[in-house]
C-alpha atoms as a PDB file:
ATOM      1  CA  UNK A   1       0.000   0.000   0.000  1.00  0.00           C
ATOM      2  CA  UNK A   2       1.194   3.273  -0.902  1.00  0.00           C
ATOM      3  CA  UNK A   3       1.811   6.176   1.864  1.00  0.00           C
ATOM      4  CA  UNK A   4       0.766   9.102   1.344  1.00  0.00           C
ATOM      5  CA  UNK A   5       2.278  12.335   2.013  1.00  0.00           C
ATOM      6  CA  UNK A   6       0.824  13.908   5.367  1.00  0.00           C
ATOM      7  CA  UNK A   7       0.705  17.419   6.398  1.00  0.00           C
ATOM      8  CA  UNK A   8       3.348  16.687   8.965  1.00  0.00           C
ATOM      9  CA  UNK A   9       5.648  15.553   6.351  1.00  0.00           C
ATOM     10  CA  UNK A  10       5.827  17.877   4.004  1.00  0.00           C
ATOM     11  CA  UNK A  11       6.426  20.403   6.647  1.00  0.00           C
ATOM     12  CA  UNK A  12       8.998  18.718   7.589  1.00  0.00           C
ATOM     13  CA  UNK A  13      10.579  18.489   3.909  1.00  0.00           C
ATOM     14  CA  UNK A  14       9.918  21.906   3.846  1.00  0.00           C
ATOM     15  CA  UNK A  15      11.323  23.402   6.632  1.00  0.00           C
ATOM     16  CA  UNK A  16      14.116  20.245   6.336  1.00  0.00           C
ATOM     17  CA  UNK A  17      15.226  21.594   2.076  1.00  0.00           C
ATOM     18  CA  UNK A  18      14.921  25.444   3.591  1.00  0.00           C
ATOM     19  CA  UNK A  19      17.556  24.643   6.185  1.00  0.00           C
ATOM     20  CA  UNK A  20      19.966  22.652   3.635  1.00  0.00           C
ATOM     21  CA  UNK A  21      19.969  25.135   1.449  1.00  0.00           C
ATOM     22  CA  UNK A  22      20.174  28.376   3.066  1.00  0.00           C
ATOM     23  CA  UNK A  23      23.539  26.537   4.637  1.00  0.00           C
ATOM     24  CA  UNK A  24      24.613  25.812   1.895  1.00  0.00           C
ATOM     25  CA  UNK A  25      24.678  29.604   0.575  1.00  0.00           C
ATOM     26  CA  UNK A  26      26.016  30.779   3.556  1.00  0.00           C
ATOM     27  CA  UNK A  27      28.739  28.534   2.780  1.00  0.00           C
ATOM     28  CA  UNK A  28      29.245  29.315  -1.064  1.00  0.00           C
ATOM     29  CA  UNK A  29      28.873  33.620   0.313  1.00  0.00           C
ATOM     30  CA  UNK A  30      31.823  32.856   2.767  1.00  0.00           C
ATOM     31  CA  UNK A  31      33.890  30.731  -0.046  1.00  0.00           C
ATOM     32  CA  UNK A  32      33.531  33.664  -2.628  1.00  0.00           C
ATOM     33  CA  UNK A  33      34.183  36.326   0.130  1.00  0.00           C
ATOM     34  CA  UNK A  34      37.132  34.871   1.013  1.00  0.00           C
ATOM     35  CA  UNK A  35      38.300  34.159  -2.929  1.00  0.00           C
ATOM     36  CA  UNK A  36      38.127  37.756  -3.167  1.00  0.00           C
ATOM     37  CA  UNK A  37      39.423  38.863  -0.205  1.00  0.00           C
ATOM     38  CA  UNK A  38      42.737  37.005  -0.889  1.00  0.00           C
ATOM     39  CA  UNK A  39      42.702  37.130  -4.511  1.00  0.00           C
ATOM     40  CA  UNK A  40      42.976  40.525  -5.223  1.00  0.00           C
ATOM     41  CA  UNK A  41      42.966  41.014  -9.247  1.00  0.00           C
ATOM     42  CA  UNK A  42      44.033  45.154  -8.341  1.00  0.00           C
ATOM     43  CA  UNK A  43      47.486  45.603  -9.600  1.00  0.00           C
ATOM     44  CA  UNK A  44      47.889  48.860  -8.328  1.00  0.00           C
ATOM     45  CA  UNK A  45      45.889  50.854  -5.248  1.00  0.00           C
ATOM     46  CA  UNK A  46      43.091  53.012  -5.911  1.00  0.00           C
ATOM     47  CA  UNK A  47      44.326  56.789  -5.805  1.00  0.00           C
ATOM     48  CA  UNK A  48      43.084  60.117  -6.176  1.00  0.00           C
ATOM     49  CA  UNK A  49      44.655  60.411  -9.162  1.00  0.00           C
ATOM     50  CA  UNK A  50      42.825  57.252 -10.727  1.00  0.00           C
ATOM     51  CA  UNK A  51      39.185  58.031  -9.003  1.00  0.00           C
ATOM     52  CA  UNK A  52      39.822  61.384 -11.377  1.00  0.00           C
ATOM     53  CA  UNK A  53      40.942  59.253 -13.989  1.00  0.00           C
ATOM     54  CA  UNK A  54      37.777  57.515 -14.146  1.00  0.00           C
ATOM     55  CA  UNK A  55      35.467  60.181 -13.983  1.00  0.00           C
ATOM     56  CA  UNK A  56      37.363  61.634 -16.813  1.00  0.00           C
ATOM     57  CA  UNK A  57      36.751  58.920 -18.524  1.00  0.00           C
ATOM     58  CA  UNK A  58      33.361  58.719 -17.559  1.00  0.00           C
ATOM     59  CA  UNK A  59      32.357  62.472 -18.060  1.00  0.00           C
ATOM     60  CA  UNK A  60      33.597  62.049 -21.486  1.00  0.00           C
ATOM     61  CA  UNK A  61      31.745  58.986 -22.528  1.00  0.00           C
ATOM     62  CA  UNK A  62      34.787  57.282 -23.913  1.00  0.00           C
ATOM     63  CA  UNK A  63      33.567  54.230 -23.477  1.00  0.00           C
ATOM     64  CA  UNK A  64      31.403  54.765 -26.495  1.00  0.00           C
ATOM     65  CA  UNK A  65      34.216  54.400 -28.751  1.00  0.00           C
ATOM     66  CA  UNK A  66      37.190  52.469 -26.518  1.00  0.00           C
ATOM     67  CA  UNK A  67      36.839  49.263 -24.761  1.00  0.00           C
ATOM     68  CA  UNK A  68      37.880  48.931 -21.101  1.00  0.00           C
ATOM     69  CA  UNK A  69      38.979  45.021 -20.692  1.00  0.00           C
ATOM     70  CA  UNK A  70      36.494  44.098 -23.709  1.00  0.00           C
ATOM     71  CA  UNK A  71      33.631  45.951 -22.666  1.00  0.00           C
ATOM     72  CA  UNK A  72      32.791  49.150 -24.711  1.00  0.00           C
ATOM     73  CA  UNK A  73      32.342  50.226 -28.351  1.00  0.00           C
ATOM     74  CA  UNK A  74      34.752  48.689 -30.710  1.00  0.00           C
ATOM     75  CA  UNK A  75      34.935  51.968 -32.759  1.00  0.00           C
ATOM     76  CA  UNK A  76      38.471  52.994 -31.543  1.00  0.00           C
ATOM     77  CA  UNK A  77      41.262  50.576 -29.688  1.00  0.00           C
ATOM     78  CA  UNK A  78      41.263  48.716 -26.772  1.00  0.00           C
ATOM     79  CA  UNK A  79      42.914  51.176 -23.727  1.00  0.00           C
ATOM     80  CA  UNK A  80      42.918  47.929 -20.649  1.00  0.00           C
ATOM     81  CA  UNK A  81      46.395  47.492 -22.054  1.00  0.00           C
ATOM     82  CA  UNK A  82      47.537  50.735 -23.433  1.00  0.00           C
ATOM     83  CA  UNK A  83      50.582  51.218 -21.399  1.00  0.00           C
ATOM     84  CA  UNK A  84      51.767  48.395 -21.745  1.00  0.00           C
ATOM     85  CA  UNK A  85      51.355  48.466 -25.483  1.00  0.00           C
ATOM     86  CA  UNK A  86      53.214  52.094 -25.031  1.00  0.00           C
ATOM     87  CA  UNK A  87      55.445  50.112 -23.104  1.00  0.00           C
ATOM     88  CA  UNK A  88      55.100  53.005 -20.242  1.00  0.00           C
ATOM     89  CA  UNK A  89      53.168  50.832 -17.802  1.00  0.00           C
ATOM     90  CA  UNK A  90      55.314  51.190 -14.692  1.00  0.00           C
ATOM     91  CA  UNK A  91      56.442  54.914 -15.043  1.00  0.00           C
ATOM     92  CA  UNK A  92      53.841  57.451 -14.520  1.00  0.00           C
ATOM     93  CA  UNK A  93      55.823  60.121 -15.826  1.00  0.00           C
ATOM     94  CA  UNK A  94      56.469  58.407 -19.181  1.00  0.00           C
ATOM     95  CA  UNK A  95      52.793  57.211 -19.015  1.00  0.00           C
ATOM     96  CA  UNK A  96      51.220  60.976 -18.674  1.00  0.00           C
ATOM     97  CA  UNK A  97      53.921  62.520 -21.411  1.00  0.00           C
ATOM     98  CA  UNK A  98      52.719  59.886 -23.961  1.00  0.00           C
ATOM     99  CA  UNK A  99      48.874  60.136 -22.922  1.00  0.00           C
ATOM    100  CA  UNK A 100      49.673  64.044 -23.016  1.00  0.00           C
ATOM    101  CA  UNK A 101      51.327  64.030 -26.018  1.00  0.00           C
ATOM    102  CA  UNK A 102      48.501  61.927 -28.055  1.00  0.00           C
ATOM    103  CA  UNK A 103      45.655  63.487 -26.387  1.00  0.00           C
ATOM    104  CA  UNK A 104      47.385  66.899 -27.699  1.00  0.00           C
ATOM    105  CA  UNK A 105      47.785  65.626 -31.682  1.00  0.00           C
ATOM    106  CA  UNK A 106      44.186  64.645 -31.682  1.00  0.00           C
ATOM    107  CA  UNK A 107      42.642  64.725 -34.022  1.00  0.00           C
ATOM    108  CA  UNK A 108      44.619  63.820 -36.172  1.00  0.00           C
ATOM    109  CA  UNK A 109      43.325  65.336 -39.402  1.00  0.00           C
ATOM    110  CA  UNK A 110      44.603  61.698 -41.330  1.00  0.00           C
ATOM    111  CA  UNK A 111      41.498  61.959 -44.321  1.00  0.00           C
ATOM    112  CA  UNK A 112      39.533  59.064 -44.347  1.00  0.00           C
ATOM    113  CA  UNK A 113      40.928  57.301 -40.786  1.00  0.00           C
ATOM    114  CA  UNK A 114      38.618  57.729 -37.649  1.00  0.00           C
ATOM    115  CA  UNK A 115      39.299  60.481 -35.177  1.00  0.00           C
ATOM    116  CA  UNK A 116      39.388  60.871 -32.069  1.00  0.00           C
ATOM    117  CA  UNK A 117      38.180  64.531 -30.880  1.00  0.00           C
ATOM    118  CA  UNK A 118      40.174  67.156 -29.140  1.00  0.00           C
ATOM    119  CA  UNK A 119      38.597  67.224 -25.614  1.00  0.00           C
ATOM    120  CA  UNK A 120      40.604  69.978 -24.438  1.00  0.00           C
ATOM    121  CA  UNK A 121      41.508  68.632 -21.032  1.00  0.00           C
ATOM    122  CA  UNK A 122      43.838  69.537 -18.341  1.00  0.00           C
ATOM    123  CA  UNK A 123      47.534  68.491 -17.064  1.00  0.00           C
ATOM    124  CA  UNK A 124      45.573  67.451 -14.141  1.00  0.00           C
ATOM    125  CA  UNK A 125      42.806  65.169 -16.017  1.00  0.00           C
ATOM    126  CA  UNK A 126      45.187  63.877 -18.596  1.00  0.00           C
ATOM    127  CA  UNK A 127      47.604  63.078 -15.576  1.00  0.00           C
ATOM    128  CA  UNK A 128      44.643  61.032 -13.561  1.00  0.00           C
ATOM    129  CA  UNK A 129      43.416  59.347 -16.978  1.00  0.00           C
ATOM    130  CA  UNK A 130      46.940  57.851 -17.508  1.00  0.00           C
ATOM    131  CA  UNK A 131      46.819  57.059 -14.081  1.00  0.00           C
ATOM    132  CA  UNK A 132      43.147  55.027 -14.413  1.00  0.00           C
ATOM    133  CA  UNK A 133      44.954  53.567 -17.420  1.00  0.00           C
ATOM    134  CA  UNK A 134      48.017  52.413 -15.192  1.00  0.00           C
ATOM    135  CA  UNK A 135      45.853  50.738 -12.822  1.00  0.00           C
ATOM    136  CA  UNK A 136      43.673  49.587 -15.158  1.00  0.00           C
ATOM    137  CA  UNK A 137      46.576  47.969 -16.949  1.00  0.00           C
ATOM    138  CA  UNK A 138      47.881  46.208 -14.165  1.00  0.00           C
ATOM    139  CA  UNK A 139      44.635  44.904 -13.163  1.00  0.00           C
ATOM    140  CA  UNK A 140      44.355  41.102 -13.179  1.00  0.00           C
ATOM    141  CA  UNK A 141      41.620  40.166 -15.731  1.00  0.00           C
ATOM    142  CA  UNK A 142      42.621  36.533 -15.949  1.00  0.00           C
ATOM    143  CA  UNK A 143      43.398  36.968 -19.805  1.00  0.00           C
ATOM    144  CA  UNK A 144      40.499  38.738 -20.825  1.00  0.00           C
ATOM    145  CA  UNK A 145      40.289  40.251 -23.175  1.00  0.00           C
ATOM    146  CA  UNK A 146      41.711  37.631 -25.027  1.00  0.00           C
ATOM    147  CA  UNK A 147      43.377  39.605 -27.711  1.00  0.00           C
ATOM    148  CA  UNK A 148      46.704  41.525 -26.945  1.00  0.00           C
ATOM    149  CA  UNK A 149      46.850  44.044 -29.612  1.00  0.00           C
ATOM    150  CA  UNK A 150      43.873  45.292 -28.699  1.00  0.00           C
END
């Protein structure tokens, strides 16, 4: 003869799977807390310089034509790994002198190739988006994106 499930029992079940399974994401929040805790992907520390970096970069919407780490417009290059394509990655003077000097030639008047426009900005902007690029370059993104010459 079959048994049927009672009211009793399925309370039980109930209250029994809620348990199991709330533990078990308090124990998957703690794992991935930890993971990220220890594992760190910032290269560098988060300044002044690259909190003005990013609002720079953010004020001017260049997202809508670079990609940060593969996530953007594809309409100009990749800038996750501009330094280190400049190869100026670990000095910040040689990093803001190259950002300064391209930011300064733009645009570039080349007929027919895209261009980026002249935004005009200050030592002090140009300075904290090389800086947002530095840290941003020396960010661990576990290989993404996947392509290096951005």
């Amino acid at each position: 003869m079959a048994e049927f499930l009672t009211k009793s029992r399925a309370r039980n079940i109930f209250y029994g799977g809620s348990i199991f399974f709330v533990v078990v994401f308090i124990i998957l929040t703690a794992q991935s807390h930890k993971y990220v805790v220890e594992v760190s992907t910032a290269g560098m520390p988060l300044s002044e310089e690259v909190i003005l970096g990013k609002h720079v970069w953010e004020r001017h919407s260049c997202i809508n034509c670079h990609t940060l780490h593969g996530e953007g417009a594809y309409f100009a290059p990749e800038v996750g790994n501009v330094m280190t394509r400049w190869g100026v990655q670990d000095d910040p003077e040689d990093a803001f002198d190259t950002l300064k000097g391209w930011m300064e030639a733009q645009p570039s008047g080349i007929e027919g190739r895209r261009q980026m426009p002249q935004f005009n900005l200050t030592d002090a902007e140009i300075r904290g988006l090389a800086e947002f690029f530095r840290w941003a370059d020396q960010t661990d993104t576990q290989g993404w994106p996947p392509n290096d010459a951005g």
